[in-house]
C-alpha atoms as a PDB file:
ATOM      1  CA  UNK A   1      63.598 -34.835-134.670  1.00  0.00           C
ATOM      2  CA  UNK A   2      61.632 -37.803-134.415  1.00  0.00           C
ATOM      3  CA  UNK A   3      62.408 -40.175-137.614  1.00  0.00           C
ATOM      4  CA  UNK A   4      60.778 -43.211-136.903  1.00  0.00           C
ATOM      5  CA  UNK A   5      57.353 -41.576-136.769  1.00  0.00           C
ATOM      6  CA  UNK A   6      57.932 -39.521-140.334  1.00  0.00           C
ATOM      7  CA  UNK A   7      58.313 -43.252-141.337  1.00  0.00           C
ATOM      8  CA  UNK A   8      55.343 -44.723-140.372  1.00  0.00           C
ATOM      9  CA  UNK A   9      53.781 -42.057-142.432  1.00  0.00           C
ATOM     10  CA  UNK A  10      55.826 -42.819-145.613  1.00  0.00           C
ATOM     11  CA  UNK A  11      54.926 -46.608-145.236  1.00  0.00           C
ATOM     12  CA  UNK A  12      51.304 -45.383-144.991  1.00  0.00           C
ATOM     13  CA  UNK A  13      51.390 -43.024-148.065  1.00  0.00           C
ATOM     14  CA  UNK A  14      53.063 -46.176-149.728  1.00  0.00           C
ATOM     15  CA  UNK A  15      50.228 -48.522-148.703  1.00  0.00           C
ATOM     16  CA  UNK A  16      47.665 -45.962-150.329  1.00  0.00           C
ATOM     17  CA  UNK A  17      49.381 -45.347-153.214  1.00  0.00           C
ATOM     18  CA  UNK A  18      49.659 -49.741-154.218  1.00  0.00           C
ATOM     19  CA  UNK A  19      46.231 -49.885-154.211  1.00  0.00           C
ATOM     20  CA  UNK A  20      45.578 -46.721-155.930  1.00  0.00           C
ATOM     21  CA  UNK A  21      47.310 -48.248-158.889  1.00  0.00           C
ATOM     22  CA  UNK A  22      46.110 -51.401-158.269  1.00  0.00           C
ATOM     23  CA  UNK A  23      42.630 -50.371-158.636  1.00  0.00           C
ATOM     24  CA  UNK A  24      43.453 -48.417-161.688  1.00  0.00           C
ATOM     25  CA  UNK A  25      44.603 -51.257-163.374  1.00  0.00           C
ATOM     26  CA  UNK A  26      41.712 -53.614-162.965  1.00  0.00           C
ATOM     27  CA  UNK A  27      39.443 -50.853-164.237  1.00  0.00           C
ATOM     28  CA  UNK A  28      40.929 -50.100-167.173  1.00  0.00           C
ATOM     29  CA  UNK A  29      41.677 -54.005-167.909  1.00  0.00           C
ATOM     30  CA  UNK A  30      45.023 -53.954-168.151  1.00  0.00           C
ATOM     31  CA  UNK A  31      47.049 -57.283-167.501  1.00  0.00           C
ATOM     32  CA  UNK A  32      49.316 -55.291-164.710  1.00  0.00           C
ATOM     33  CA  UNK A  33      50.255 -57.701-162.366  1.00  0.00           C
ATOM     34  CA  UNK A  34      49.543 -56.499-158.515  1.00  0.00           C
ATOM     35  CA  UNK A  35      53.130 -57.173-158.004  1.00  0.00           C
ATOM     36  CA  UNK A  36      54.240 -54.696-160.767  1.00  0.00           C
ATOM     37  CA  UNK A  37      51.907 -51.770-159.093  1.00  0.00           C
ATOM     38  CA  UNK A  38      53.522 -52.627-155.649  1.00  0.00           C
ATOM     39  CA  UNK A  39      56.773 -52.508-156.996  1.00  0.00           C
ATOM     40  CA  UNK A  40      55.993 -49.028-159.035  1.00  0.00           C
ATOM     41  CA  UNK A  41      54.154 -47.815-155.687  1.00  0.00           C
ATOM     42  CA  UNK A  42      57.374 -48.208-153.431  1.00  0.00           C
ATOM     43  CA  UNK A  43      59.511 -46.982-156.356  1.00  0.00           C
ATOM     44  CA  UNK A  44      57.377 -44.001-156.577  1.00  0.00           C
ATOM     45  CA  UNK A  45      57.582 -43.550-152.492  1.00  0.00           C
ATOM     46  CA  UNK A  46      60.882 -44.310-152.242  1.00  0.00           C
ATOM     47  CA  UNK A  47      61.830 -41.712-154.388  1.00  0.00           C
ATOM     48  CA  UNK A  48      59.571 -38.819-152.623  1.00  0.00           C
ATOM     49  CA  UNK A  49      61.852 -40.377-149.267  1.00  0.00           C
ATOM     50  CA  UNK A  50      64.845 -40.198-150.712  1.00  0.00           C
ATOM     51  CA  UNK A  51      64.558 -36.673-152.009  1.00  0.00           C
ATOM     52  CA  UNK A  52      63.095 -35.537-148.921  1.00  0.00           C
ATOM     53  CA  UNK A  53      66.009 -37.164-146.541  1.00  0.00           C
ATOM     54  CA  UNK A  54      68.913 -35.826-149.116  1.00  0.00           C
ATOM     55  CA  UNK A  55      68.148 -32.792-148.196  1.00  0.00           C
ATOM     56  CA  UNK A  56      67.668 -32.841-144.899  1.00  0.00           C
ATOM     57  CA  UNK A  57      70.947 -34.891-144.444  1.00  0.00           C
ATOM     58  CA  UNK A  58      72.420 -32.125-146.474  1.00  0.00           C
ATOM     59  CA  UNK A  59      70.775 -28.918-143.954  1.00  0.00           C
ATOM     60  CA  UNK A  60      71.733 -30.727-140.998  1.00  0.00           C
ATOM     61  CA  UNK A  61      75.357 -31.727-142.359  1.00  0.00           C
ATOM     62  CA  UNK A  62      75.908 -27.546-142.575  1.00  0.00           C
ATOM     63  CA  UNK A  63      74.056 -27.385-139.219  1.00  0.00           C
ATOM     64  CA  UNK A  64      76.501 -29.501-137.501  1.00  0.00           C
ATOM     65  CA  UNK A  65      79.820 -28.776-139.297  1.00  0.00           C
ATOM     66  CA  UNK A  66      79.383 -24.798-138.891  1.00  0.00           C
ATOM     67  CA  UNK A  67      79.327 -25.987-134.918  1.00  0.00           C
ATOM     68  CA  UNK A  68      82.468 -27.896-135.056  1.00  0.00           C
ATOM     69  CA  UNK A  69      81.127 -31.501-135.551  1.00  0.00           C
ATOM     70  CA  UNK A  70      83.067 -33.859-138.199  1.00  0.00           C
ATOM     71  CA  UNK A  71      80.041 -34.888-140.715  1.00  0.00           C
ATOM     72  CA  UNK A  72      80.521 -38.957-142.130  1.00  0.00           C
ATOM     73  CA  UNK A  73      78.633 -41.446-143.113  1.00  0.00           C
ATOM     74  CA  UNK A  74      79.190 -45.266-141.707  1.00  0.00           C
ATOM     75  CA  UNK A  75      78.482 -48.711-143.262  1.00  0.00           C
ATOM     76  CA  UNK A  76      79.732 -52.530-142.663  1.00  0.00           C
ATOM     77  CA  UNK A  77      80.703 -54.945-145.608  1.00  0.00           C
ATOM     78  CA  UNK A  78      81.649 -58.475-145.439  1.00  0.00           C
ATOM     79  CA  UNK A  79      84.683 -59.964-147.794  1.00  0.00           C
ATOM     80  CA  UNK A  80      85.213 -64.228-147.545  1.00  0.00           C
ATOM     81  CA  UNK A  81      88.461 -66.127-148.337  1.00  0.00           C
ATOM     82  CA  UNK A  82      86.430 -67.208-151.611  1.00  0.00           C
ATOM     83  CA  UNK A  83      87.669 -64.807-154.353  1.00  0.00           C
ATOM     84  CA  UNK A  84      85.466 -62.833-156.636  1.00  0.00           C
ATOM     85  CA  UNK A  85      86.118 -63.760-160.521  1.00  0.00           C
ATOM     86  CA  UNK A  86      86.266 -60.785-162.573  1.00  0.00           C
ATOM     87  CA  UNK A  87      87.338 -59.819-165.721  1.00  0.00           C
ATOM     88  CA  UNK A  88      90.749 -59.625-166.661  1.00  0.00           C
ATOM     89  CA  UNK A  89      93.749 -59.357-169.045  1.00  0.00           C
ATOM     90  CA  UNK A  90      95.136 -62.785-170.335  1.00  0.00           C
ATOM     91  CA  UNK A  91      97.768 -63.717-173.186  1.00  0.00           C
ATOM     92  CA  UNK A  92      95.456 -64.585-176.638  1.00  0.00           C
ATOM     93  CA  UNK A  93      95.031 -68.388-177.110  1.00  0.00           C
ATOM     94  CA  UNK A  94      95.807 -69.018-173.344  1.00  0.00           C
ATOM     95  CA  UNK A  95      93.265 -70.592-171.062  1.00  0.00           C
ATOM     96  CA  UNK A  96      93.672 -68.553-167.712  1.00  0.00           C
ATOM     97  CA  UNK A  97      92.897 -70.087-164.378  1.00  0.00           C
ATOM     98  CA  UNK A  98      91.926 -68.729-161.129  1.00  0.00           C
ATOM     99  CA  UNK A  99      92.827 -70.704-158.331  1.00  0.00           C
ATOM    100  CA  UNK A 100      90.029 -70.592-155.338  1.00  0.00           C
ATOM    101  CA  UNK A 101      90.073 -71.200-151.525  1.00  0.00           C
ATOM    102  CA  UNK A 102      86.690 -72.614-150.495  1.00  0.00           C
ATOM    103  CA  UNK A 103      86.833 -72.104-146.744  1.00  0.00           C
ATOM    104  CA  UNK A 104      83.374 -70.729-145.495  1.00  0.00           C
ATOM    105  CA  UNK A 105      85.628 -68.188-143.350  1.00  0.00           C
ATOM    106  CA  UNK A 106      85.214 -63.856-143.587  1.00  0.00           C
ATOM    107  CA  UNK A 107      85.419 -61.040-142.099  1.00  0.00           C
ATOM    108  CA  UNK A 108      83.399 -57.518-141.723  1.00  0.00           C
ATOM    109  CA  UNK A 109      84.788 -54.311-141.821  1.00  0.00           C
ATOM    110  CA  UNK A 110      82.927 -50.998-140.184  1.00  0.00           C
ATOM    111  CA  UNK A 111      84.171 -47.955-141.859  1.00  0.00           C
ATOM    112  CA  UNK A 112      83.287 -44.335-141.789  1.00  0.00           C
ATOM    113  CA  UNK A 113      84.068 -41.667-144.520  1.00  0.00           C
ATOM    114  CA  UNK A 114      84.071 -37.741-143.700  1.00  0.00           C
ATOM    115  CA  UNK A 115      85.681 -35.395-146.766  1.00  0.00           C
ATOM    116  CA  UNK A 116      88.672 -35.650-145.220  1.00  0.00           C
ATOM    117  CA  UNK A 117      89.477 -39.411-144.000  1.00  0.00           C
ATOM    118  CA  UNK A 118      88.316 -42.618-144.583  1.00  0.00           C
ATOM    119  CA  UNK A 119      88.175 -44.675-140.809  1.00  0.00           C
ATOM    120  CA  UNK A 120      87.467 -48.161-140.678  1.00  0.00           C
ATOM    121  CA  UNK A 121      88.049 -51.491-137.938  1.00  0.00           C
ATOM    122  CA  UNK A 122      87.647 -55.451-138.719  1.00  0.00           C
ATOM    123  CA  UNK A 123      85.441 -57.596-136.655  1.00  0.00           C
ATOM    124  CA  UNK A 124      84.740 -61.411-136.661  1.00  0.00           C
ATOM    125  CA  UNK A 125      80.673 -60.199-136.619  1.00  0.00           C
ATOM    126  CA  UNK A 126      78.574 -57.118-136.957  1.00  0.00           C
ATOM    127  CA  UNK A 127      76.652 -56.770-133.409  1.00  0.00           C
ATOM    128  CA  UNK A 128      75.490 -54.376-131.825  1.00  0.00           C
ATOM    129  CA  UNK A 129      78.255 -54.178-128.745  1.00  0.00           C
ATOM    130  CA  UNK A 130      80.991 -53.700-131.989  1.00  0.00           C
ATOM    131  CA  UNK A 131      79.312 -51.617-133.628  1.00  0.00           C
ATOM    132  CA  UNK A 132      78.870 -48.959-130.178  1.00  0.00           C
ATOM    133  CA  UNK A 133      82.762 -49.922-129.474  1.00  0.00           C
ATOM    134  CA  UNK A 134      83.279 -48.256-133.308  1.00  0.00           C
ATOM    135  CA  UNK A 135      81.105 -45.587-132.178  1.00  0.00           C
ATOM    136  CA  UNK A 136      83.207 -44.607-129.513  1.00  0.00           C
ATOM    137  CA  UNK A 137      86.445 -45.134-131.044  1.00  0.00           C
ATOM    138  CA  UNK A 138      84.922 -42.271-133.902  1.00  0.00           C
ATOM    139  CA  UNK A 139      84.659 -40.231-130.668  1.00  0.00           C
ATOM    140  CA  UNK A 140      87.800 -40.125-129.289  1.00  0.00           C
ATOM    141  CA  UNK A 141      88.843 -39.471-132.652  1.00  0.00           C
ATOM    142  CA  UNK A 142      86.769 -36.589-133.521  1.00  0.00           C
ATOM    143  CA  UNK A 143      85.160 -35.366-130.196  1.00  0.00           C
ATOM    144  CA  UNK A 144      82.400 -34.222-131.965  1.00  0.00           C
ATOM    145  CA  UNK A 145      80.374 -36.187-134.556  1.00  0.00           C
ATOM    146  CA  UNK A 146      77.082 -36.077-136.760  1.00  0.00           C
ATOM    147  CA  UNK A 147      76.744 -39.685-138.271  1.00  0.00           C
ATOM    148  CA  UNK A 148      74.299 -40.787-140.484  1.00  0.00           C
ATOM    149  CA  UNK A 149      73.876 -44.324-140.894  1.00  0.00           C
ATOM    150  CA  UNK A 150      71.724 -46.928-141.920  1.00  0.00           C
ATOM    151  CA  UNK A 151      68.492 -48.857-140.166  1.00  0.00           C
ATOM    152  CA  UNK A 152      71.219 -52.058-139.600  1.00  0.00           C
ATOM    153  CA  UNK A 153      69.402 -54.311-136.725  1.00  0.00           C
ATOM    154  CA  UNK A 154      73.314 -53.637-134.921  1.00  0.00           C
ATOM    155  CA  UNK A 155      72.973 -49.841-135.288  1.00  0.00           C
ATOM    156  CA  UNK A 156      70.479 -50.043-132.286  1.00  0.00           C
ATOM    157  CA  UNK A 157      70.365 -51.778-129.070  1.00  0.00           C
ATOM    158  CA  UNK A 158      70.853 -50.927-125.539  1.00  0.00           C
ATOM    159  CA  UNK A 159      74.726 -50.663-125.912  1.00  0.00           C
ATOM    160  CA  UNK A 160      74.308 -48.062-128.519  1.00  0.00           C
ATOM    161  CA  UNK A 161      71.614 -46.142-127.207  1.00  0.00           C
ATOM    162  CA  UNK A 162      73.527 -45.771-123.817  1.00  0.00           C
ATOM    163  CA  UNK A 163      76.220 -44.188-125.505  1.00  0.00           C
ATOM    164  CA  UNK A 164      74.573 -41.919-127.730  1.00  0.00           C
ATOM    165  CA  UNK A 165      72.326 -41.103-124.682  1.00  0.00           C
ATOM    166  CA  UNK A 166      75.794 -40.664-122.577  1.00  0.00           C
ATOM    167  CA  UNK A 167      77.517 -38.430-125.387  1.00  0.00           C
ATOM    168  CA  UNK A 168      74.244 -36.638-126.564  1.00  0.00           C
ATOM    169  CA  UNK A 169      76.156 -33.425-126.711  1.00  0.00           C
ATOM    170  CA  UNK A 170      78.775 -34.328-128.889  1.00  0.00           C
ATOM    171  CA  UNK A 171      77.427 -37.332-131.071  1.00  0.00           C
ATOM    172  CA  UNK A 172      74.619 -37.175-133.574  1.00  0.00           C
ATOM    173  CA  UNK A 173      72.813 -39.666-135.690  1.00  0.00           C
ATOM    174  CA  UNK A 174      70.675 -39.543-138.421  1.00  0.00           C
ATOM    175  CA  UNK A 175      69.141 -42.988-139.991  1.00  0.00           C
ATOM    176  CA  UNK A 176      69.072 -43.573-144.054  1.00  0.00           C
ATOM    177  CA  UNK A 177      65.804 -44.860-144.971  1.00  0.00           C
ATOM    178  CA  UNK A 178      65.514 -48.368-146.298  1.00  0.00           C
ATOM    179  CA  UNK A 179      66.358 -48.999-149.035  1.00  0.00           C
ATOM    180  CA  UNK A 180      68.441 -46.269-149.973  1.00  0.00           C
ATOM    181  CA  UNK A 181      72.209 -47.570-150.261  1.00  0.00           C
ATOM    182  CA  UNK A 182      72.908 -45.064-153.239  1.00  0.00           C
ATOM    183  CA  UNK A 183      72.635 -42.402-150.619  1.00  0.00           C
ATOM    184  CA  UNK A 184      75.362 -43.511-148.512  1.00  0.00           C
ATOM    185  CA  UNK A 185      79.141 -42.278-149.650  1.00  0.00           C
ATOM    186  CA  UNK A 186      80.386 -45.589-148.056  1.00  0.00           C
ATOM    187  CA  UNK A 187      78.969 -48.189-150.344  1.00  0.00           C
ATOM    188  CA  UNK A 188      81.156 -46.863-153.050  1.00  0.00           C
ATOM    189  CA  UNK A 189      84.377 -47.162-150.595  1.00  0.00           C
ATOM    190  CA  UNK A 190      84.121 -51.276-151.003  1.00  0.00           C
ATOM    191  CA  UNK A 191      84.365 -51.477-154.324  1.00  0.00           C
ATOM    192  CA  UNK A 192      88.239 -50.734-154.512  1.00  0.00           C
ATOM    193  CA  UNK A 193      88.549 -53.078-151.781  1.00  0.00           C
ATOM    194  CA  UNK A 194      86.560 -55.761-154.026  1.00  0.00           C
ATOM    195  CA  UNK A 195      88.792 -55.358-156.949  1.00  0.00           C
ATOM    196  CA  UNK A 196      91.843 -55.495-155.114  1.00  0.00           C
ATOM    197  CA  UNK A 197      91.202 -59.081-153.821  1.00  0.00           C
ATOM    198  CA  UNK A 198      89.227 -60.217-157.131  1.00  0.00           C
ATOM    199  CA  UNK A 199      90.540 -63.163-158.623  1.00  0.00           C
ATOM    200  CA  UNK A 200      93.431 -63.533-155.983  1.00  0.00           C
ATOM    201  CA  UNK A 201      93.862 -67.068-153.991  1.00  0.00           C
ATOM    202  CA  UNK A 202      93.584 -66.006-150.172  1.00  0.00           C
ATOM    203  CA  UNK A 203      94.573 -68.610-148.076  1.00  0.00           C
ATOM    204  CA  UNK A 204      93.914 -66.999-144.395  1.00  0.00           C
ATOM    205  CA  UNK A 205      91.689 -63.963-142.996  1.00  0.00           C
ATOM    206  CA  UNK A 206      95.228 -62.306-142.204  1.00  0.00           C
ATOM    207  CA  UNK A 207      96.095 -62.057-145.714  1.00  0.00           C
ATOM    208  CA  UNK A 208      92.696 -60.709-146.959  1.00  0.00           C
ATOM    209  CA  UNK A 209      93.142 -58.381-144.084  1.00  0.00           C
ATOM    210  CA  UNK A 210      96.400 -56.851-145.260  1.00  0.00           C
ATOM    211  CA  UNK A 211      94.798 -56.601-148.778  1.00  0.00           C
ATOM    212  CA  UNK A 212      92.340 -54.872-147.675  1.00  0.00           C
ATOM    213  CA  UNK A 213      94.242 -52.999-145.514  1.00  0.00           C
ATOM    214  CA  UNK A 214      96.020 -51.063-148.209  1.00  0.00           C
ATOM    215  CA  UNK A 215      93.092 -50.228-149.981  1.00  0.00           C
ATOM    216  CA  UNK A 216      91.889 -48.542-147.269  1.00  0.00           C
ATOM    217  CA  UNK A 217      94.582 -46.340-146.404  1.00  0.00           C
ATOM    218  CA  UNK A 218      95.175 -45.266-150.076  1.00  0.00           C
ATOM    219  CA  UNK A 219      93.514 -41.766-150.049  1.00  0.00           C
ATOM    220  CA  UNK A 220      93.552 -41.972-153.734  1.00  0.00           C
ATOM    221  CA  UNK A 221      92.018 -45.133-154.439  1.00  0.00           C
ATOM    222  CA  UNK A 222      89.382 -44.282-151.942  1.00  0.00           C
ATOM    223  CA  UNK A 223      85.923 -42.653-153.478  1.00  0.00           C
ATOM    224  CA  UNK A 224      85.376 -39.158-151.698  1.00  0.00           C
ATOM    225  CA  UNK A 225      82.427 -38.146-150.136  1.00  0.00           C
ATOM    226  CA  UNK A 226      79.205 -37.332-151.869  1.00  0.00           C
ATOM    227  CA  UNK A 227      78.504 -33.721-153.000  1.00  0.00           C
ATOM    228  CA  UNK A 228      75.205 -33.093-151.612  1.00  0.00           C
ATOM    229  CA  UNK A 229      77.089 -33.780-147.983  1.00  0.00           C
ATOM    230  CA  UNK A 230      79.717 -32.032-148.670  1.00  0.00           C
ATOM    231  CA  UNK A 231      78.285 -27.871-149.074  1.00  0.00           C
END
């Protein structure tokens, strides 16, 4: 299946359809800004891409699991030693206070979600030799794996595409389109992690690590897979 060239045909469909409305809009003298018929043009292909890749995520997520292959999805976030300030409970007529580290220090976490198990590893940066060191560390967990992922510059690189090329048999990728974050399971798995450190003064990456840490091994507090990956 060759992905990259069914997107260069979206982006040209895309292309067609901005100036389409574009040209629609001058003629009927409408003050529609060209911007505003871009933005409804990539809406409008966006949507056809997303529909179009749900599904095929979805056949190929049966195609691999009824051969034995665990099915997840994989994404990287980013959390700093600067807390997030969020809402909160507070005694009436007090004036609460949330104290704030300001070191420009954080660290990324690369996590993977299946229906069963949520995975995940820290690293100081996202590049491309982590990210095919995560890769195989899936692998030896799972033997056999069908990962979909997103177009991250780190997803590929020599390091990565020697190991998929080595394990071709037994590990599978499939690319989200841009753009498309609300198709990815893992997205929703930081937001626990998020809450859990909002408003709390973290002095070292150690102690945002064991935070977030907990979070990530609570099966409960962790959001489960999406449906449409899961028949």
């Amino acid at each position: 299946m060759d992905y990259e060239g069914s997107e260069d045909i979206h982006k040209a469909k895309i292309r067609g359809r901005i100036f389409k409305l574009a040209h629609v809009a001058n003629s009927q003298g409408c003050w529609l800004l060209f911007a505003e018929a871009k933005e409804q043009a990539l809406q409008g292909g966006n949507s056809a891409g997303k529909g179009r890749l749900q599904k095929k995520a979805a056949r190929m997520a049966r195609y691999y699991r009824r051969r034995g292959f665990v099915v997840a999805c994989e994404d990287e976030a980013t959390y700093g030693l600067i807390p997030i300030i969020s809402r909160g409970w507070a005694k009436i007529g007090s004036k609460p206070v949330a104290r704030m580290n300001f070191k420009q220090e954080s660290i990324s976490v690369m996590g993977a979600r299946t229906i069963k198990a949520f995975r995940f590893s820290f690293c100081k940066r996202k590049t491309k030799r982590r990210y095919a060191r995560f890769l195989k560390d899936l692998h030896r967990a799972w033997s056999k794996v069908f990962l979909i992922a997103d177009n991250a510059p780190w997803h590929k690189g020599r390091e990565v595409a020697a190991f998929l090329k080595a394990n071709r048999k037994t590990f599978r990728v499939l690319y989200f389109p841009l753009y498309t974050p609300e198709l990815n399971p893992v997205e929703q798995c930081w937001k626990p992690a998020r809450k859990v450190l909002s408003n709390r003064l973290l002095r070292t990456l150690p102690a945002a690590q064991y935070h977030l840490r907990k979070v990530f091994r609570n099966t409960k507090a962790m959001p489960k897979m999406f449906k449409y990956l899961q028949d």
